[in-house]
PDB file of N, CA and C in Angstrom:
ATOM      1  N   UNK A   1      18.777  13.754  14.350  1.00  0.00           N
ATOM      2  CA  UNK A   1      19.987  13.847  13.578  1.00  0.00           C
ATOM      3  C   UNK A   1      19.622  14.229  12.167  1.00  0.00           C
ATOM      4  N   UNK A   2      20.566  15.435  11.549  1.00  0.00           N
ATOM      5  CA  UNK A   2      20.500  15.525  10.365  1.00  0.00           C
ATOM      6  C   UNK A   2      21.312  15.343   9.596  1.00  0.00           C
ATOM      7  N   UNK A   3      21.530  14.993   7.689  1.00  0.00           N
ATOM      8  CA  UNK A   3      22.049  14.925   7.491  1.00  0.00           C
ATOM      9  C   UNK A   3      22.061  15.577   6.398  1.00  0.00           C
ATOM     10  N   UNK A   4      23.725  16.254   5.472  1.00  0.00           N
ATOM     11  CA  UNK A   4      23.535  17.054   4.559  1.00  0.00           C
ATOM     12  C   UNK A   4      22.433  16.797   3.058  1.00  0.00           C
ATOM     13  N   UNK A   5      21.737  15.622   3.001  1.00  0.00           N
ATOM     14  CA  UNK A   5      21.158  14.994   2.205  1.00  0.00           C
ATOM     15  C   UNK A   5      19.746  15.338   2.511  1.00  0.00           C
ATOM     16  N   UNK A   6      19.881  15.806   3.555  1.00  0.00           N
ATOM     17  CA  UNK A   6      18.220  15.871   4.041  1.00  0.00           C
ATOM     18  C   UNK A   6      17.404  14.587   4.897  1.00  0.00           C
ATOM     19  N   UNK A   7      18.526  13.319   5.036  1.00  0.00           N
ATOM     20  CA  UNK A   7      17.675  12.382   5.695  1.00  0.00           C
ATOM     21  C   UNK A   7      17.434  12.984   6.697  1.00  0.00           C
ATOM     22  N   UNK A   8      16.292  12.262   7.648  1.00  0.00           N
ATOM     23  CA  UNK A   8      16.040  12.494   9.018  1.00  0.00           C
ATOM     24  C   UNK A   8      16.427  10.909   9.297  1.00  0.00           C
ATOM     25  N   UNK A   9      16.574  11.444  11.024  1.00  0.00           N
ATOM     26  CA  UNK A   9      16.535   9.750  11.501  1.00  0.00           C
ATOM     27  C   UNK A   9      15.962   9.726  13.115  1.00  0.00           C
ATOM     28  N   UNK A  10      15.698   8.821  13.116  1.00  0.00           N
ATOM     29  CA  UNK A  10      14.662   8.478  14.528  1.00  0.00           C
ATOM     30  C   UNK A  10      15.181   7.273  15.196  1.00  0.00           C
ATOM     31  N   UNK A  11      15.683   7.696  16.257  1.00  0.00           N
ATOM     32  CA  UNK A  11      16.035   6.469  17.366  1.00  0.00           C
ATOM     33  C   UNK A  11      14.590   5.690  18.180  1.00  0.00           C
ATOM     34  N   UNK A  12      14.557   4.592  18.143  1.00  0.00           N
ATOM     35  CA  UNK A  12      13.878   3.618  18.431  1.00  0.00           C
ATOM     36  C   UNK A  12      13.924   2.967  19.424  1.00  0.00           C
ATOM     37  N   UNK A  13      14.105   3.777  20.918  1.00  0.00           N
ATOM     38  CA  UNK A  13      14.384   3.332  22.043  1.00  0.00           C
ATOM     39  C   UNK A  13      13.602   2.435  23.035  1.00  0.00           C
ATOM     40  N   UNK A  14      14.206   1.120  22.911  1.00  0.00           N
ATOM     41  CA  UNK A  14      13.520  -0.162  23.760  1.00  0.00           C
ATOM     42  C   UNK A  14      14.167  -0.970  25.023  1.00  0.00           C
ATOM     43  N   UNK A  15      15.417  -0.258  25.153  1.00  0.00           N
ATOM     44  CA  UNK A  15      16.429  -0.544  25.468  1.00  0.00           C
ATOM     45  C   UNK A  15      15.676  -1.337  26.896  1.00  0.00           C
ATOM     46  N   UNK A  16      15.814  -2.400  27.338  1.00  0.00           N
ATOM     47  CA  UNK A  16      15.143  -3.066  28.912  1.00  0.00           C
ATOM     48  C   UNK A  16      14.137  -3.165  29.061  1.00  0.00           C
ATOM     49  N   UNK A  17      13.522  -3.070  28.017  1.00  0.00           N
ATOM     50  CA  UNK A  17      11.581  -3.346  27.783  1.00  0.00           C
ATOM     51  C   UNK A  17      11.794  -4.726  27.608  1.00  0.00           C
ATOM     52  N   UNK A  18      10.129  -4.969  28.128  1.00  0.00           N
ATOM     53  CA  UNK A  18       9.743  -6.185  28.172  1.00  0.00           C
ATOM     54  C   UNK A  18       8.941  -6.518  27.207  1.00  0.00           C
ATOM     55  N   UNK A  19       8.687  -7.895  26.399  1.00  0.00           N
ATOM     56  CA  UNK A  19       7.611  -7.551  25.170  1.00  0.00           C
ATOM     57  C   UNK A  19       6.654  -6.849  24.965  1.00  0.00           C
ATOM     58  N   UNK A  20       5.250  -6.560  25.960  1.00  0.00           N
ATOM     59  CA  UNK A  20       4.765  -6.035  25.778  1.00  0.00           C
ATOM     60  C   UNK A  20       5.000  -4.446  25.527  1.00  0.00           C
ATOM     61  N   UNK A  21       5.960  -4.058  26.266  1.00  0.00           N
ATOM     62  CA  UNK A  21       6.465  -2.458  26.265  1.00  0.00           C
ATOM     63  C   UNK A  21       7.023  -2.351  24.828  1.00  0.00           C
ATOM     64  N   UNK A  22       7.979  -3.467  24.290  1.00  0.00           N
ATOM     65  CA  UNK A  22       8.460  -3.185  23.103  1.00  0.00           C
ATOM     66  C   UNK A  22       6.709  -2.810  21.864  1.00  0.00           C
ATOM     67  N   UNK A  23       5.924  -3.519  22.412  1.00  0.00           N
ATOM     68  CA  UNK A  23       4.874  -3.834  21.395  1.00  0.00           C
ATOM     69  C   UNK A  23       4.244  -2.394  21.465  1.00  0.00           C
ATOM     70  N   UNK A  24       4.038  -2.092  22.921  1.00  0.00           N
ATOM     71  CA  UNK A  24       3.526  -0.617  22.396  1.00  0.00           C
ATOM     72  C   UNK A  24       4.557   0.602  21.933  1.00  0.00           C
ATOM     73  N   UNK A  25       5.467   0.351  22.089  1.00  0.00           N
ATOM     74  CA  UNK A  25       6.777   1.310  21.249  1.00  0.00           C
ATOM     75  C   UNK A  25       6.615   1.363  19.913  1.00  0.00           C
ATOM     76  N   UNK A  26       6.394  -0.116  19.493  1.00  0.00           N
ATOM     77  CA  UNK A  26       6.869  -0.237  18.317  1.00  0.00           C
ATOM     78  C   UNK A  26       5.118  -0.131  17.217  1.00  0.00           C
ATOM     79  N   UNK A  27       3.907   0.282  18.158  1.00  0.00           N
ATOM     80  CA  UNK A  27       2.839   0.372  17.980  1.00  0.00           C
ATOM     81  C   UNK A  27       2.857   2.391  17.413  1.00  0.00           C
ATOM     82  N   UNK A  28       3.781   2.751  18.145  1.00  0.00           N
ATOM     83  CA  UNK A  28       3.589   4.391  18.075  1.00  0.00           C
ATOM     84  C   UNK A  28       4.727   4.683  16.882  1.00  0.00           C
ATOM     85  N   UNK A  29       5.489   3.819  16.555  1.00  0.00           N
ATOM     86  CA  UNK A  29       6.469   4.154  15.256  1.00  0.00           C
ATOM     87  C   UNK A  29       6.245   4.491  14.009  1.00  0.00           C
ATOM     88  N   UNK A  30       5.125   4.282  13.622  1.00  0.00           N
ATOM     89  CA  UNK A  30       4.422   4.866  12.303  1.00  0.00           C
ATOM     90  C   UNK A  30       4.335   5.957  12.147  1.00  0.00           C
ATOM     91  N   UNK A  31       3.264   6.279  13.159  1.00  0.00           N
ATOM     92  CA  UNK A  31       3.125   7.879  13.139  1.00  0.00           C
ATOM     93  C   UNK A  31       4.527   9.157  12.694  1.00  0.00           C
ATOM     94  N   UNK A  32       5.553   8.745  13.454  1.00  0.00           N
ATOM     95  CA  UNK A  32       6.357   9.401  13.161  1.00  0.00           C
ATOM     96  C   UNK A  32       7.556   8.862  11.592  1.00  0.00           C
ATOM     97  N   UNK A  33       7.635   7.468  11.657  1.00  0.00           N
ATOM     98  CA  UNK A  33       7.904   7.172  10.235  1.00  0.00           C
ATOM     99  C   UNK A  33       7.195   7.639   9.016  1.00  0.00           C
ATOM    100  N   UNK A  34       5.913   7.814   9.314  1.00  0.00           N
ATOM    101  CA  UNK A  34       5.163   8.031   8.026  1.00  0.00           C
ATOM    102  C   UNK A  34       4.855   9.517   7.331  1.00  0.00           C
ATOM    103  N   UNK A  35       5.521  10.172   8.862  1.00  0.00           N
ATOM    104  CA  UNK A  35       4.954  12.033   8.219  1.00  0.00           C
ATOM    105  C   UNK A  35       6.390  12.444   7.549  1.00  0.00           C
ATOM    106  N   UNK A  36       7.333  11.390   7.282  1.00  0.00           N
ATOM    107  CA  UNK A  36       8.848  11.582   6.325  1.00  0.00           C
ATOM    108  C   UNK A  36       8.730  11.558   5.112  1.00  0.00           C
ATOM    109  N   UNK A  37       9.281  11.816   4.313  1.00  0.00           N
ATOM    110  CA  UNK A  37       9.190  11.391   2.873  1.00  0.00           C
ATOM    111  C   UNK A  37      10.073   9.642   2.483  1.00  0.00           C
ATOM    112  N   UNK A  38       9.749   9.202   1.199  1.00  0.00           N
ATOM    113  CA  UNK A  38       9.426   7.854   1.370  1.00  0.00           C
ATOM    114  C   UNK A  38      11.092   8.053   0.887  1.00  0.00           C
ATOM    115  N   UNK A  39      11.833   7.078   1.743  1.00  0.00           N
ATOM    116  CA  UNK A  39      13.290   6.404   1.630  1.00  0.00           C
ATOM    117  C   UNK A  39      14.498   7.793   2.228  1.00  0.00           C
ATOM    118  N   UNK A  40      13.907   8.473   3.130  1.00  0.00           N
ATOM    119  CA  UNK A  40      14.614   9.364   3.303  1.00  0.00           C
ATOM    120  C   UNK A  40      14.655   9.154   4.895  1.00  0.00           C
ATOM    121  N   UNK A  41      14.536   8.031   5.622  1.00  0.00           N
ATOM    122  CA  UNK A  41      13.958   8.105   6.916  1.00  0.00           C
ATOM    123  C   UNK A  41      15.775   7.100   7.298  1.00  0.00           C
ATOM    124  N   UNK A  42      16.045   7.521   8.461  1.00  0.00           N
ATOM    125  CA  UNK A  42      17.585   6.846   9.069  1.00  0.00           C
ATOM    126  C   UNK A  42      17.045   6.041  10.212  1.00  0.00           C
ATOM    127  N   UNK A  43      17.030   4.838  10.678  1.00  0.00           N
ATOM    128  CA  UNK A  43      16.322   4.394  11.807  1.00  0.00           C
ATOM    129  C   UNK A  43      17.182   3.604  12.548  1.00  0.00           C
ATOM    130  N   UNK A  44      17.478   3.868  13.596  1.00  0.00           N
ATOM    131  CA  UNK A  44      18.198   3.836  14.967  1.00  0.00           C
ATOM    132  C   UNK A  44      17.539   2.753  15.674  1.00  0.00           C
ATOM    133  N   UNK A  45      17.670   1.241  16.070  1.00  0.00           N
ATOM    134  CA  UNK A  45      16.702   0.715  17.055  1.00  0.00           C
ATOM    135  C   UNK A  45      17.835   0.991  18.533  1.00  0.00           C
ATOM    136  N   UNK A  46      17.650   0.863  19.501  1.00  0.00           N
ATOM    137  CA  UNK A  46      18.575   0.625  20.759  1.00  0.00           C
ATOM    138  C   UNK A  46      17.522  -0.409  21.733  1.00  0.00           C
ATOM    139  N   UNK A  47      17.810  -1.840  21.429  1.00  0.00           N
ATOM    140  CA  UNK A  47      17.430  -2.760  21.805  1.00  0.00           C
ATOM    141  C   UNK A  47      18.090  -3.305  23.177  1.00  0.00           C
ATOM    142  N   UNK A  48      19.185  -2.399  23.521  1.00  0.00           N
ATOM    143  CA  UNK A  48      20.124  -3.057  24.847  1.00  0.00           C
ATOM    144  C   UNK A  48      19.219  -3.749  26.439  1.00  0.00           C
ATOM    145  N   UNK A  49      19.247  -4.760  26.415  1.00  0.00           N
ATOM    146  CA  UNK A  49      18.878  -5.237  27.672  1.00  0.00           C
ATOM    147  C   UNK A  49      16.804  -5.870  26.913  1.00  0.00           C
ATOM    148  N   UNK A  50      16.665  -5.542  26.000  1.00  0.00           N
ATOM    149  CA  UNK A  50      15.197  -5.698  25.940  1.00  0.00           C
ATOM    150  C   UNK A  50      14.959  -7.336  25.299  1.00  0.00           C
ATOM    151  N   UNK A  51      13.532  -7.653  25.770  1.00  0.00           N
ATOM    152  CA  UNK A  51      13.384  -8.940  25.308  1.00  0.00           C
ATOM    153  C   UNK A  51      12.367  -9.033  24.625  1.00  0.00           C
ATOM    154  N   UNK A  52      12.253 -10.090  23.630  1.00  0.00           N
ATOM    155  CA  UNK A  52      10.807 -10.139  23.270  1.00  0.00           C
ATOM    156  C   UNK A  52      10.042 -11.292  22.433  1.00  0.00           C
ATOM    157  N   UNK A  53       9.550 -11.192  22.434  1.00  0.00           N
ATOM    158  CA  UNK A  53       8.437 -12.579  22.132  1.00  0.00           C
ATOM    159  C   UNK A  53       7.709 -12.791  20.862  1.00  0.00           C
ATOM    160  N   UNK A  54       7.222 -13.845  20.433  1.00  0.00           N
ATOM    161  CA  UNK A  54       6.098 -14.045  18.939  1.00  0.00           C
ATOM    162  C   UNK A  54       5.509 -12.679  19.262  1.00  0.00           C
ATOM    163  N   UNK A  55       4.423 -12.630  19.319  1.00  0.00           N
ATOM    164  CA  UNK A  55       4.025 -11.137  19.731  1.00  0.00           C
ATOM    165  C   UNK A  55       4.345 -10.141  19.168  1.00  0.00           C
ATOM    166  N   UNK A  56       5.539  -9.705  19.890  1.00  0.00           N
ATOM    167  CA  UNK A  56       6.320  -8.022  19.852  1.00  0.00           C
ATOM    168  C   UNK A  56       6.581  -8.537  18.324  1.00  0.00           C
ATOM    169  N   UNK A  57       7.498  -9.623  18.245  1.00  0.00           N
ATOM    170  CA  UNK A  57       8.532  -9.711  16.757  1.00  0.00           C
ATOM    171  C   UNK A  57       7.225  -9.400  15.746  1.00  0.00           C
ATOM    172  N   UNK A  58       5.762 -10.005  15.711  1.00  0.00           N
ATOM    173  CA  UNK A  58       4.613  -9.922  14.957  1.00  0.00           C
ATOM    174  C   UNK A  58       4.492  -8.320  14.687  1.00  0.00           C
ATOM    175  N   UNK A  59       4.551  -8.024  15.619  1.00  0.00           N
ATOM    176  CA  UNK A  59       3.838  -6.203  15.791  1.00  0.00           C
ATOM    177  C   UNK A  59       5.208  -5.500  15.276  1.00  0.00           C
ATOM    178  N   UNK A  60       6.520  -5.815  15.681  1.00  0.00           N
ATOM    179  CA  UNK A  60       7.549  -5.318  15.042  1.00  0.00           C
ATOM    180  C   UNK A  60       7.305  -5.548  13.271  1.00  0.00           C
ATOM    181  N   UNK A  61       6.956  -6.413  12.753  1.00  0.00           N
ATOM    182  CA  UNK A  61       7.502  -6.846  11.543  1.00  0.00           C
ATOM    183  C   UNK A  61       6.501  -5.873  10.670  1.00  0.00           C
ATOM    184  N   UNK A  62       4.932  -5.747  11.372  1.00  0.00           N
ATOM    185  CA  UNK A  62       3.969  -5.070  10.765  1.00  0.00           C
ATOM    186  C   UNK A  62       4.225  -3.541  11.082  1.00  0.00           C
ATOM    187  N   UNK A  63       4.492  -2.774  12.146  1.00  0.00           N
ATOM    188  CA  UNK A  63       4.438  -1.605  12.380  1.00  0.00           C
ATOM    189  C   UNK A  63       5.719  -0.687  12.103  1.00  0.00           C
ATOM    190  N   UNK A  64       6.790  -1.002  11.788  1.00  0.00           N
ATOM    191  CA  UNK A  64       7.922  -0.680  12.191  1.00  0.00           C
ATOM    192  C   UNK A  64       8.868  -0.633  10.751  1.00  0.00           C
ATOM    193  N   UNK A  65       9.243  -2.436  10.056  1.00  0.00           N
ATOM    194  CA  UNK A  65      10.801  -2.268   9.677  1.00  0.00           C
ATOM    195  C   UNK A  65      10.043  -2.547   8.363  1.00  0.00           C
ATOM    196  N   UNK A  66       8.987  -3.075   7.802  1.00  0.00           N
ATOM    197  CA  UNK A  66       8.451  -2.739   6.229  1.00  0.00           C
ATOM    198  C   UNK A  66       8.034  -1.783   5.705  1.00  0.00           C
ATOM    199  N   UNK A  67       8.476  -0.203   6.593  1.00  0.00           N
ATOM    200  CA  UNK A  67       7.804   0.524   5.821  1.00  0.00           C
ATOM    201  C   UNK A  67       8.482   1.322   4.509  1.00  0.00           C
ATOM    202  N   UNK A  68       8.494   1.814   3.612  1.00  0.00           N
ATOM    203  CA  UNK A  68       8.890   1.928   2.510  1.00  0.00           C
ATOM    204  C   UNK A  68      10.130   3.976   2.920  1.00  0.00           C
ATOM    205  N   UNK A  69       9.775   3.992   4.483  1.00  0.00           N
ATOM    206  CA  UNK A  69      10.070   5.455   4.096  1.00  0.00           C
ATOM    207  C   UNK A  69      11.708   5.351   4.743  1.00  0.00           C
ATOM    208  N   UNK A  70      11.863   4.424   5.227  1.00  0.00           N
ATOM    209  CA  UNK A  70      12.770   4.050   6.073  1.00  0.00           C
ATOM    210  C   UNK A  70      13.934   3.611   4.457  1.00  0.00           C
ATOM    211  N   UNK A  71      15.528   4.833   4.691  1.00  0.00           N
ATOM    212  CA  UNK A  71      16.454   4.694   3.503  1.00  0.00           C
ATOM    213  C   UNK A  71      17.332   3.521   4.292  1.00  0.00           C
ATOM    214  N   UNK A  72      17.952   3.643   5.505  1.00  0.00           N
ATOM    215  CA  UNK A  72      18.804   2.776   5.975  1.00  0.00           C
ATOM    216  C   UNK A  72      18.268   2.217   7.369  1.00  0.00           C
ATOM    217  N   UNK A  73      18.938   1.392   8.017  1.00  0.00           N
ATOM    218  CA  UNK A  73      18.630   1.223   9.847  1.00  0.00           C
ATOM    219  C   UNK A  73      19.702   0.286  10.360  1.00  0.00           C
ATOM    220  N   UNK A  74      20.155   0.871  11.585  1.00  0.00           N
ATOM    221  CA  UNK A  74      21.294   0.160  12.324  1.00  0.00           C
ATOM    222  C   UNK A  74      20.381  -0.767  13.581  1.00  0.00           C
ATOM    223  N   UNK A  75      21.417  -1.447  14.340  1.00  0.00           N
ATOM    224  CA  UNK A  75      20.687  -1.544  15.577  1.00  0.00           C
ATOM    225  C   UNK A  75      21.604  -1.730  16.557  1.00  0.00           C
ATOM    226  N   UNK A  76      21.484  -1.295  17.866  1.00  0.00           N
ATOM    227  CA  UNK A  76      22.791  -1.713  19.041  1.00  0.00           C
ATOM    228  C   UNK A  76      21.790  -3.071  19.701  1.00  0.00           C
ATOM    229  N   UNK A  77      22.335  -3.469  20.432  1.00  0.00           N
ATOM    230  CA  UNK A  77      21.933  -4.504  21.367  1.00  0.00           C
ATOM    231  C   UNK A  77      20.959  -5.465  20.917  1.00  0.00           C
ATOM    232  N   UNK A  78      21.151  -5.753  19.764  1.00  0.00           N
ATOM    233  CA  UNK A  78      20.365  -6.610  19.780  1.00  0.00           C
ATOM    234  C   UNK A  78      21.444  -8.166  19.036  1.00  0.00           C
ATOM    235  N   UNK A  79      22.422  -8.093  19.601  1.00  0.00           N
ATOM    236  CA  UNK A  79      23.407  -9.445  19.685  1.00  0.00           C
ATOM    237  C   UNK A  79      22.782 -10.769  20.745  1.00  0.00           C
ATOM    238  N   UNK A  80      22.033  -9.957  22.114  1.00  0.00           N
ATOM    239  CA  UNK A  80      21.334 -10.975  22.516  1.00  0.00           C
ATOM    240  C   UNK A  80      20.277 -11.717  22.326  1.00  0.00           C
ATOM    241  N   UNK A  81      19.702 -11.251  21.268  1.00  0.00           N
ATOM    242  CA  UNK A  81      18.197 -11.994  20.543  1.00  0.00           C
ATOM    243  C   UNK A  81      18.788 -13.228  20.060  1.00  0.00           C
ATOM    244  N   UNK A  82      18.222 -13.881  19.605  1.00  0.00           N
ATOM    245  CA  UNK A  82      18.236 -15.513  19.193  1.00  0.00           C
ATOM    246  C   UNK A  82      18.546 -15.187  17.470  1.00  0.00           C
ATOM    247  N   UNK A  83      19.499 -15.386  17.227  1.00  0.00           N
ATOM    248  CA  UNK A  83      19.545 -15.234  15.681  1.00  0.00           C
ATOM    249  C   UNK A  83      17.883 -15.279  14.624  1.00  0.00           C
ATOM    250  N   UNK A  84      17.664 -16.027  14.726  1.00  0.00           N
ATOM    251  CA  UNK A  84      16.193 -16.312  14.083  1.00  0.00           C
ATOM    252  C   UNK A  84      15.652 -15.070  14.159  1.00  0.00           C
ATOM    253  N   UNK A  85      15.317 -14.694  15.405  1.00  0.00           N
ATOM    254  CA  UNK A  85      14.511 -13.287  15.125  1.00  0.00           C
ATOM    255  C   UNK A  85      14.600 -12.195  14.545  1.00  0.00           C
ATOM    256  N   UNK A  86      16.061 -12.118  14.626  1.00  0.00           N
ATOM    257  CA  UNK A  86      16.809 -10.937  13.890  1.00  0.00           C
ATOM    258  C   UNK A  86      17.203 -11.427  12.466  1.00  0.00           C
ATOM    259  N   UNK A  87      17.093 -12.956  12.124  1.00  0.00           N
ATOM    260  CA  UNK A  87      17.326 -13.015  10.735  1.00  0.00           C
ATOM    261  C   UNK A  87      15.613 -12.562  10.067  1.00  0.00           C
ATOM    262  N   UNK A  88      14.948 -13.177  11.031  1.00  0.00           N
ATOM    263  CA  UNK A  88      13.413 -12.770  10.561  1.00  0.00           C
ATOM    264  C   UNK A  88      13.225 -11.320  10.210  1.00  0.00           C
ATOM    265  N   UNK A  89      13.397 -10.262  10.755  1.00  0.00           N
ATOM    266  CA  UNK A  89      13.173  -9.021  11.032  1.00  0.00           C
ATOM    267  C   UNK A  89      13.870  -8.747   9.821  1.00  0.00           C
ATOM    268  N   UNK A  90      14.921  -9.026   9.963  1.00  0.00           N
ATOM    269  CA  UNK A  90      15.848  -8.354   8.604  1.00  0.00           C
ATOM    270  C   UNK A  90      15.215  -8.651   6.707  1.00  0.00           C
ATOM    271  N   UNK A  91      14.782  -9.982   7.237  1.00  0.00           N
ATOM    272  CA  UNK A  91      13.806 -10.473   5.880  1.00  0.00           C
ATOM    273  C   UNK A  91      12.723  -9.839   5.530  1.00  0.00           C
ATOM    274  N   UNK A  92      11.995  -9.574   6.603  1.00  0.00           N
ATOM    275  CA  UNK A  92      10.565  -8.811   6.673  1.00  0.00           C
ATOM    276  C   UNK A  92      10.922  -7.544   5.401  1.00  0.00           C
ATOM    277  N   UNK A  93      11.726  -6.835   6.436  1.00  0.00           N
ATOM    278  CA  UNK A  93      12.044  -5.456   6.302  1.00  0.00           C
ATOM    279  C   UNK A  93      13.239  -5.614   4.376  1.00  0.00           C
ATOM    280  N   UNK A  94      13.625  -6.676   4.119  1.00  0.00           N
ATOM    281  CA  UNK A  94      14.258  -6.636   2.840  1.00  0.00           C
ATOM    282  C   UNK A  94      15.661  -5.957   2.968  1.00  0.00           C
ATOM    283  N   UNK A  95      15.965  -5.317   3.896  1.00  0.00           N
ATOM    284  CA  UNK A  95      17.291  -4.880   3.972  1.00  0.00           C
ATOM    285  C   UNK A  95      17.977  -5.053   5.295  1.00  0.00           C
ATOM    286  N   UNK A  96      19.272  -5.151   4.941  1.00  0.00           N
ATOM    287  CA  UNK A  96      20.749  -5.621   6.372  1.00  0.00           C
ATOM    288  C   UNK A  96      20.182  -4.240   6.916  1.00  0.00           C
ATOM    289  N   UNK A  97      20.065  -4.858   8.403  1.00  0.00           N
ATOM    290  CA  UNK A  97      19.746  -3.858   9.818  1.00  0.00           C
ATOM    291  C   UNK A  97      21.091  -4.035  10.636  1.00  0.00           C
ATOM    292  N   UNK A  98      22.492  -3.626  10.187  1.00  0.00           N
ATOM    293  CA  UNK A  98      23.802  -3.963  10.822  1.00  0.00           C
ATOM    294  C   UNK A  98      23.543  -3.868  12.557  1.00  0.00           C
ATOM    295  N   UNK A  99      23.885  -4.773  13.186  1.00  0.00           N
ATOM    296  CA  UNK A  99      24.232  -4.990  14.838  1.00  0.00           C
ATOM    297  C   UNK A  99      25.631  -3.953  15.136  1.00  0.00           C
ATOM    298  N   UNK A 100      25.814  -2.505  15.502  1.00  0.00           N
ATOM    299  CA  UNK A 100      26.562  -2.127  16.203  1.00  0.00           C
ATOM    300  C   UNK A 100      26.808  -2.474  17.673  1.00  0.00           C
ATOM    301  N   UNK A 101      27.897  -2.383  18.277  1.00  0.00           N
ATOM    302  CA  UNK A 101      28.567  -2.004  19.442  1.00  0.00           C
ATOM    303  C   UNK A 101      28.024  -0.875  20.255  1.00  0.00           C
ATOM    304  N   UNK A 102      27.870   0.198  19.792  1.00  0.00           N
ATOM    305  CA  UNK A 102      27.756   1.619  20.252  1.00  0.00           C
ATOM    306  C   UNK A 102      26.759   2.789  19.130  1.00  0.00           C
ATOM    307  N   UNK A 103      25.992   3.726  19.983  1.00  0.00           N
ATOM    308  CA  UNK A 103      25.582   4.415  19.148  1.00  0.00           C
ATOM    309  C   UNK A 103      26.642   5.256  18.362  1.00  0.00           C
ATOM    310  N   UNK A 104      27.465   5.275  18.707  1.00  0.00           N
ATOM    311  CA  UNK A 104      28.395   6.303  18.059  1.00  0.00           C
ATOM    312  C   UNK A 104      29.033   5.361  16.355  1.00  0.00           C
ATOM    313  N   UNK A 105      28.863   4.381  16.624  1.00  0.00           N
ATOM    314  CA  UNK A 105      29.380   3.273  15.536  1.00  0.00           C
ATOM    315  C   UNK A 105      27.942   3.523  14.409  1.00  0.00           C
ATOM    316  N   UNK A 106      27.124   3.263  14.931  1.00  0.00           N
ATOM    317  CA  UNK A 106      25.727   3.428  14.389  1.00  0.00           C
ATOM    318  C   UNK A 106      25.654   4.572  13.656  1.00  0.00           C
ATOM    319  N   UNK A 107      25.434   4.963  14.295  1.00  0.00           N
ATOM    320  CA  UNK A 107      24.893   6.459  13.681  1.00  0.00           C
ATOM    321  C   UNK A 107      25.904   7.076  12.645  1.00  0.00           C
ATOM    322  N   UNK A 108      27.514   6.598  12.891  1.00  0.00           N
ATOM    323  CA  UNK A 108      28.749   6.880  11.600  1.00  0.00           C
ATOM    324  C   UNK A 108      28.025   6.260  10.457  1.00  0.00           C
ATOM    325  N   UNK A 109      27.582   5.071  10.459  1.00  0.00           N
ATOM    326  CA  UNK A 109      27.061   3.715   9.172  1.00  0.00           C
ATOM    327  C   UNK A 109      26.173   4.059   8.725  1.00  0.00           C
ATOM    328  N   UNK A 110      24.967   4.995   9.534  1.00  0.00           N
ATOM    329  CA  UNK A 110      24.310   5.135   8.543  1.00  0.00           C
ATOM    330  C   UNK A 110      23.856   6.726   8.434  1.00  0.00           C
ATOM    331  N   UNK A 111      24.717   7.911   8.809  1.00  0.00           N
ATOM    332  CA  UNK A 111      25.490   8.568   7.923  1.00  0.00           C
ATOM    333  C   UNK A 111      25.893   8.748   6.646  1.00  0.00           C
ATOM    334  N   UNK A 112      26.756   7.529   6.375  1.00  0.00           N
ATOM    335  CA  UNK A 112      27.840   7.751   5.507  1.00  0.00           C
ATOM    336  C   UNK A 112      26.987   7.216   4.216  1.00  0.00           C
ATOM    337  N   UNK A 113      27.327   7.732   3.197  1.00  0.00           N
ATOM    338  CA  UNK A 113      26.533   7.532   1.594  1.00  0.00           C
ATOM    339  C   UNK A 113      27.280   6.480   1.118  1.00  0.00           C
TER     340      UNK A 113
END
């Protein structure tokens, strides 16, 4: 997805993974976060159906939602996580990761300037 601003954005698809699967997903997210320019990056997670553990949330917090290039990030499905984790994640990372309904909700939010 582009946008007239020049962000890019990258969907983060985990959707029915199991921790470990999330861990290596979320192991290969750099690479492509990092060849962006810094705060210009839109990040999409789609967490629907996926679960995950100390572990993944560890490897999530380091590989993934602190990195500096990342401007906004939504997330779908992840209403079924345990609050804690997702309040954790959101702390890590220093900024609201809004819980949509739908990608189509998502992707309007963080769009819009």
């Amino acid at each position: 997805m582009q946008h007239a601003t020049q962000n890019m954005g990258i969907l983060v698809g985990v959707s029915n993974c199991r921790p470990r699967e999330v861990e290596t997903i979320a192991r290969t997210v750099p690479t492509y976060v990092t060849s962006r320019s810094r705060g210009s990056l839109l990040l999409l997670v789609d967490s629907s159906g996926a679960s995950v553990d100390g572990e993944a949330t560890r490897t999530i917090k380091k590989r993934v939602f602190d990195k500096p290039y990342i401007k906004k990030s939504a997330s779908i499905g992840a209403k079924d996580f345990p609050k804690d984790f997702y309040s954790e994640i959101e702390s890590f990372a220093r900024r609201g990761m809004p819980i949509f309904d739908s990608r189509r909700e998502a992707v309007a939010w963080l769009v819009q300037d």
